[in-house]
Protein backbone atom coordinates (compact mmCIF):
# COMPACT_ATOMS: atom_id res chain seq x y z
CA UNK A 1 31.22 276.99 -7.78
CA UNK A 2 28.37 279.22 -6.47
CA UNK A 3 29.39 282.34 -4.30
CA UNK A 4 28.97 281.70 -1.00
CA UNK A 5 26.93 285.29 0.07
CA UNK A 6 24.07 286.31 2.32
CA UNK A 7 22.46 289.43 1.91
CA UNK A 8 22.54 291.09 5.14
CA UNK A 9 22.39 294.86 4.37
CA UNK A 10 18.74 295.28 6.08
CA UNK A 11 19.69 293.67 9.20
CA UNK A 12 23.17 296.07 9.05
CA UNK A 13 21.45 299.29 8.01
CA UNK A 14 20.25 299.92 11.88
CA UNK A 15 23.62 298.85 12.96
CA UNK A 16 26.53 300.97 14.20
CA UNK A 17 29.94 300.85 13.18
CA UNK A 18 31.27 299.14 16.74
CA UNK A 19 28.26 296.90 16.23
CA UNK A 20 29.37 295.86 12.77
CA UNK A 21 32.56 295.52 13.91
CA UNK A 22 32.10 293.27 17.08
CA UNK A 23 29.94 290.69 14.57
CA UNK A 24 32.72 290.28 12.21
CA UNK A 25 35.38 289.95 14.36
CA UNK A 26 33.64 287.37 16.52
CA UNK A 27 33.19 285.16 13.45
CA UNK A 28 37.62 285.92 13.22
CA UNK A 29 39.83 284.41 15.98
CA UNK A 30 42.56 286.91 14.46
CA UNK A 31 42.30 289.07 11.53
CA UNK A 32 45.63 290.30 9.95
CA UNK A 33 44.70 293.66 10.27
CA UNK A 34 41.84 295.55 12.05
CA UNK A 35 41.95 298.79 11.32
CA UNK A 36 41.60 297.72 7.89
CA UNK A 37 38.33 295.80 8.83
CA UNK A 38 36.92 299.18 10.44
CA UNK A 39 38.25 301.29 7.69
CA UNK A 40 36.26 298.77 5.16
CA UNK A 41 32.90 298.86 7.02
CA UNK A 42 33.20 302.58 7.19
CA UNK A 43 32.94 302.35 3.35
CA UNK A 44 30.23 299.56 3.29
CA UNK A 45 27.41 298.86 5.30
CA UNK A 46 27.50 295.21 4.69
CA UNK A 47 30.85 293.95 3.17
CA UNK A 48 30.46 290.45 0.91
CA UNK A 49 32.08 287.60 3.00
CA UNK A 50 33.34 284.66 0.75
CA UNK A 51 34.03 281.41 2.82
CA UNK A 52 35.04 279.55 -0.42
CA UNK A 53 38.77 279.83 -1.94
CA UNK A 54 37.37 281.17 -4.89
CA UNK A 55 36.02 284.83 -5.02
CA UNK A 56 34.84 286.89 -7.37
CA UNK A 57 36.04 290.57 -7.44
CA UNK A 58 33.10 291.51 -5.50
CA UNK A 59 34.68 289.90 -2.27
CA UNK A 60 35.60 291.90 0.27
CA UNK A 61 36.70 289.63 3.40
CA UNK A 62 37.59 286.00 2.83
CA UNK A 63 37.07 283.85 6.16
CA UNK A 64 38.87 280.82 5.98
CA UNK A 65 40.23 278.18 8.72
CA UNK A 66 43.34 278.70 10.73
CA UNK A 67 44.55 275.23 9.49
CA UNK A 68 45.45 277.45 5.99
CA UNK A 69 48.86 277.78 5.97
CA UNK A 70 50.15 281.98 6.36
CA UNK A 71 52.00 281.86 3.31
CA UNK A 72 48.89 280.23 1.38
CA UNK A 73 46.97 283.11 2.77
CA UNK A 74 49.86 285.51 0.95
CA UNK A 75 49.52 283.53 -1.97
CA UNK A 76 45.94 283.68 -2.13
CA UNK A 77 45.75 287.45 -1.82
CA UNK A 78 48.85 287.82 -4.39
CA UNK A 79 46.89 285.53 -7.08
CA UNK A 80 43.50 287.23 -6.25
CA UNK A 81 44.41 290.73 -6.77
CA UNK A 82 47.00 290.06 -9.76
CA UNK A 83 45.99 292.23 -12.45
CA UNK A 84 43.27 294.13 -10.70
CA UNK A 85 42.62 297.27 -9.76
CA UNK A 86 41.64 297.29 -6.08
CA UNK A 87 42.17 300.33 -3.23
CA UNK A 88 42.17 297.60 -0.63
CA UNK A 89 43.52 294.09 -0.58
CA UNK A 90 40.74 291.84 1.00
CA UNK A 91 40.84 291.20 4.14
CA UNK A 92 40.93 287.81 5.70
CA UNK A 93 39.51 286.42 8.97
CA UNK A 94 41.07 282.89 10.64
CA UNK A 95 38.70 281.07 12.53
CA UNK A 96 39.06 277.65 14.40
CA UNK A 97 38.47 274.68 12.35
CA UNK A 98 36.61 272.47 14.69
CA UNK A 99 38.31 268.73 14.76
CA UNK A 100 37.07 265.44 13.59
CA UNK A 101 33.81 264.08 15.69
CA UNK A 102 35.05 260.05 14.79
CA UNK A 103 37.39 258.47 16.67
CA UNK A 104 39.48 257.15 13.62
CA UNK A 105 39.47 260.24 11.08
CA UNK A 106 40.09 258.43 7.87
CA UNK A 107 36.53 256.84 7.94
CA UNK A 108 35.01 260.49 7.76
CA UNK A 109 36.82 260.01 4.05
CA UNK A 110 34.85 257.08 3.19
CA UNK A 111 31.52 259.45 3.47
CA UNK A 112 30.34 258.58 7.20
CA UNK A 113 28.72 262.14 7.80
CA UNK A 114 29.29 261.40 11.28
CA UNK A 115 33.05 263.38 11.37
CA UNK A 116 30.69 266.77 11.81
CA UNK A 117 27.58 268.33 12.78
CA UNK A 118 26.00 269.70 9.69
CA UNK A 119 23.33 273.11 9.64
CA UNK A 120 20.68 270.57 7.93
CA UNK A 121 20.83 267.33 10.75
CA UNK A 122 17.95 266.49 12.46
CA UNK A 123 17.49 265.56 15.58
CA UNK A 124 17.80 261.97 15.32
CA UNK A 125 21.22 262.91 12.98
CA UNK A 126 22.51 264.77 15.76
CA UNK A 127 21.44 262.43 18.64
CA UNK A 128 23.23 259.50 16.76
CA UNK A 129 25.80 261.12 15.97
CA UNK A 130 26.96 262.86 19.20
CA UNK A 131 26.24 259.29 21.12
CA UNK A 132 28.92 257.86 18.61
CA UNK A 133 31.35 260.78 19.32
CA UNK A 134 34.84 260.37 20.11
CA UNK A 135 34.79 261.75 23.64
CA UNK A 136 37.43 260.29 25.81
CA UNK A 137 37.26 259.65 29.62
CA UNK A 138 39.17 262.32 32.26
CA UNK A 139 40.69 263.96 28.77
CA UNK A 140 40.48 267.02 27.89
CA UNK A 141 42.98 267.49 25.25
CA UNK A 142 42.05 266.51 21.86
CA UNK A 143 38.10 265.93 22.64
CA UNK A 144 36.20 267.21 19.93
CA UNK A 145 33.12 267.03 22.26
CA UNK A 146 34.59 269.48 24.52
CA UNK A 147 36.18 271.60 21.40
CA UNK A 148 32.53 271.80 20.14
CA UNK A 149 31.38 273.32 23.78
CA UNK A 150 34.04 275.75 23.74
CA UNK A 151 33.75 276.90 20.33
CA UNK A 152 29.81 277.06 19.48
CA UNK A 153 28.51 276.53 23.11
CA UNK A 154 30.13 279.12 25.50
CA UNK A 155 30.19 281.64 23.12
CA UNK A 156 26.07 280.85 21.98
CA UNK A 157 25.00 280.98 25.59
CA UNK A 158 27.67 282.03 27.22
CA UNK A 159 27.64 278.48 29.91
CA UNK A 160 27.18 274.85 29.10
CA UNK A 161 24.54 273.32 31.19
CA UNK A 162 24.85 269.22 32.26
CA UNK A 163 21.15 267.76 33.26
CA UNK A 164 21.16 265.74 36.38
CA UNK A 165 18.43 264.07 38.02
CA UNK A 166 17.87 265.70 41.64
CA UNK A 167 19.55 262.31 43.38
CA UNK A 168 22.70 262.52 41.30
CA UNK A 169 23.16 266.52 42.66
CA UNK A 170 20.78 268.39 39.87
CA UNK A 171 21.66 269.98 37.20
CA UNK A 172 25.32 271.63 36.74
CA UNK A 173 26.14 274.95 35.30
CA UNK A 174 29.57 275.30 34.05
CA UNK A 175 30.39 279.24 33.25
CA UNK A 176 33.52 278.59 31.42
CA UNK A 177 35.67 276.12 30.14
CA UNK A 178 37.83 276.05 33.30
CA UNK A 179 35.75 274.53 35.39
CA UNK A 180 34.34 272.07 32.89
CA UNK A 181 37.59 270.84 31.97
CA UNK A 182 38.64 270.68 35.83
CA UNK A 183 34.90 268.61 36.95
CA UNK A 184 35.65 266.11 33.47
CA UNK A 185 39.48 265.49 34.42
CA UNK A 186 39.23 265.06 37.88
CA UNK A 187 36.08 262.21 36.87
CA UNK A 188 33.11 264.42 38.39
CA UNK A 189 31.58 264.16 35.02
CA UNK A 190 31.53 261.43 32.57
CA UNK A 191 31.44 261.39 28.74
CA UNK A 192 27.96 260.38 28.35
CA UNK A 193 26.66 263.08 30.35
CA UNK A 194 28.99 265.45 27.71
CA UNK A 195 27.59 264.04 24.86
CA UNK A 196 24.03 264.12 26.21
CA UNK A 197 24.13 268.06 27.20
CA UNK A 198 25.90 268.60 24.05
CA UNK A 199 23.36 267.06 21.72
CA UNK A 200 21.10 268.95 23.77
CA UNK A 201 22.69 272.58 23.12
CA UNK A 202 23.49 271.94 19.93
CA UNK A 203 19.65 270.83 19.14
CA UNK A 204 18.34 273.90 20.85
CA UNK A 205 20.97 275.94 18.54
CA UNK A 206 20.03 274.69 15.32
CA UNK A 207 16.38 274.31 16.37
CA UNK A 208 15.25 277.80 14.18
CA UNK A 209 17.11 276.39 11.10
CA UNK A 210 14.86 273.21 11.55
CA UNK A 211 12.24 275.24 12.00
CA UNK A 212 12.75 277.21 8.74
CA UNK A 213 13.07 274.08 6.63
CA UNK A 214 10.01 272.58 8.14
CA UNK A 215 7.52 275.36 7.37
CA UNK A 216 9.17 277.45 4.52
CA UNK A 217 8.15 275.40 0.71
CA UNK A 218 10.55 277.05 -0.98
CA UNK A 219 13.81 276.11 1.58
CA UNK A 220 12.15 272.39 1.92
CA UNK A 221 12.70 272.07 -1.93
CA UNK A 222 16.14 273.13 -1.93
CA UNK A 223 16.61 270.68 0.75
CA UNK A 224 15.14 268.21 -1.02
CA UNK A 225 17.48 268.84 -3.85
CA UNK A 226 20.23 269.15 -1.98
CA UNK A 227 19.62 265.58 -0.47
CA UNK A 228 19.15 263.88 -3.92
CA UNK A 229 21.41 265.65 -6.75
């Protein structure tokens, strides 16, 4: 397996350390240890993040979901540092591991890409995909649509805009997940108009990696390849 590593020691270099610091651990829900996370990027400008379960010795934070097991997190350290010589353990951020999009998970096994929202989707990909989305009436718990808004949406924009047409009360700004989950509940907004203002956030999120693989040769090859091998 490749390693999974951006270079991002130019962007960094300009950086402070609180600056550094507030990037990784928004990409963390919890780490296991902080200071050790400012004591590492104290040492290096630009630590190498692994998202795969298999480093090389080079890796200096793993990120991996919080559906990981703690004690596979121990064992994972304990196997990865047997026999070397390291001053610091790596460090490990959990983040949320967003659920299922399809209604009935075990079809996302038979290869429907429709279970997630991939980096590479289109437009059309994500419109057909979101309009498919499990996204329950009046609940909130267990609606990937909604999980989706609170995870990548609030914290992208920081609100999750609904379009309305002027006769159906104009558009509605929601500022945090309180009041969206109280206005879907209580029936003041339906699931299609979710979905719709999803697809719509999402698009605008992913718009500069469409973008980038629209007018960059080299990237549109290694989609290319990506698609067909």
């Amino acid at each position: 397996m490749e390693e999974a590593t951006i270079c991002t020691t130019w962007n960094a270099v300009g950086m402070s350390l609180d600056q550094r610091f507030a990037i990784i651990r928004s990409i963390g829900l919890e780490s296991i240890d902080e200071d050790n996370v400012r004591r590492l990027l104290g040492k290096k400008v630009a630590p190498v993040c692994y998202v795969w379960c298999d480093p090389s010795p080079s890796a200096d934070i793993w990120l991996l979901s919080m559906d990981h097991e703690e004690d596979l997190h121990d064992k994972l350290i304990r196997q990865y540092c047997k026999g070397m010589k390291h001053e610091y353990r790596p460090i490990i951020l959990s983040h949320n591991k967003l659920p299922n999009l399809i209604e009935h998970p075990e079809y996302g096994k038979n290869g429907d890409p429709a279970w997630a929202i991939f980096m590479e989707d289109r437009e059309v990909n994500l419109s057909d995909k979101l309009s498919r989305a499990f996204c329950p009436p009046k609940v909130a718990g267990g609606n990937p649509c909604l999980e989706y808004i609170k995870y990548i949406v609030f914290p992208w924009f920081g609100y999750f805009e609904v379009p309305r047409n002027e006769e159906n009360g104009g558009s509605r700004m929601f500022q945090n997940m309180e009041e969206l989950i109280t206005d879907y509940e209580g029936g003041a907004l339906d699931a299609a108009e979710v979905r719709l203002a999803l697809t719509e956030a999402l698009s605008k999120i992913l718009k500069p990696v469409r973008d980038h693989f629209a007018n960059n040769c080299e990237a549109k090859n290694l989609e290319y390849e990506a698609m067909w091998n």
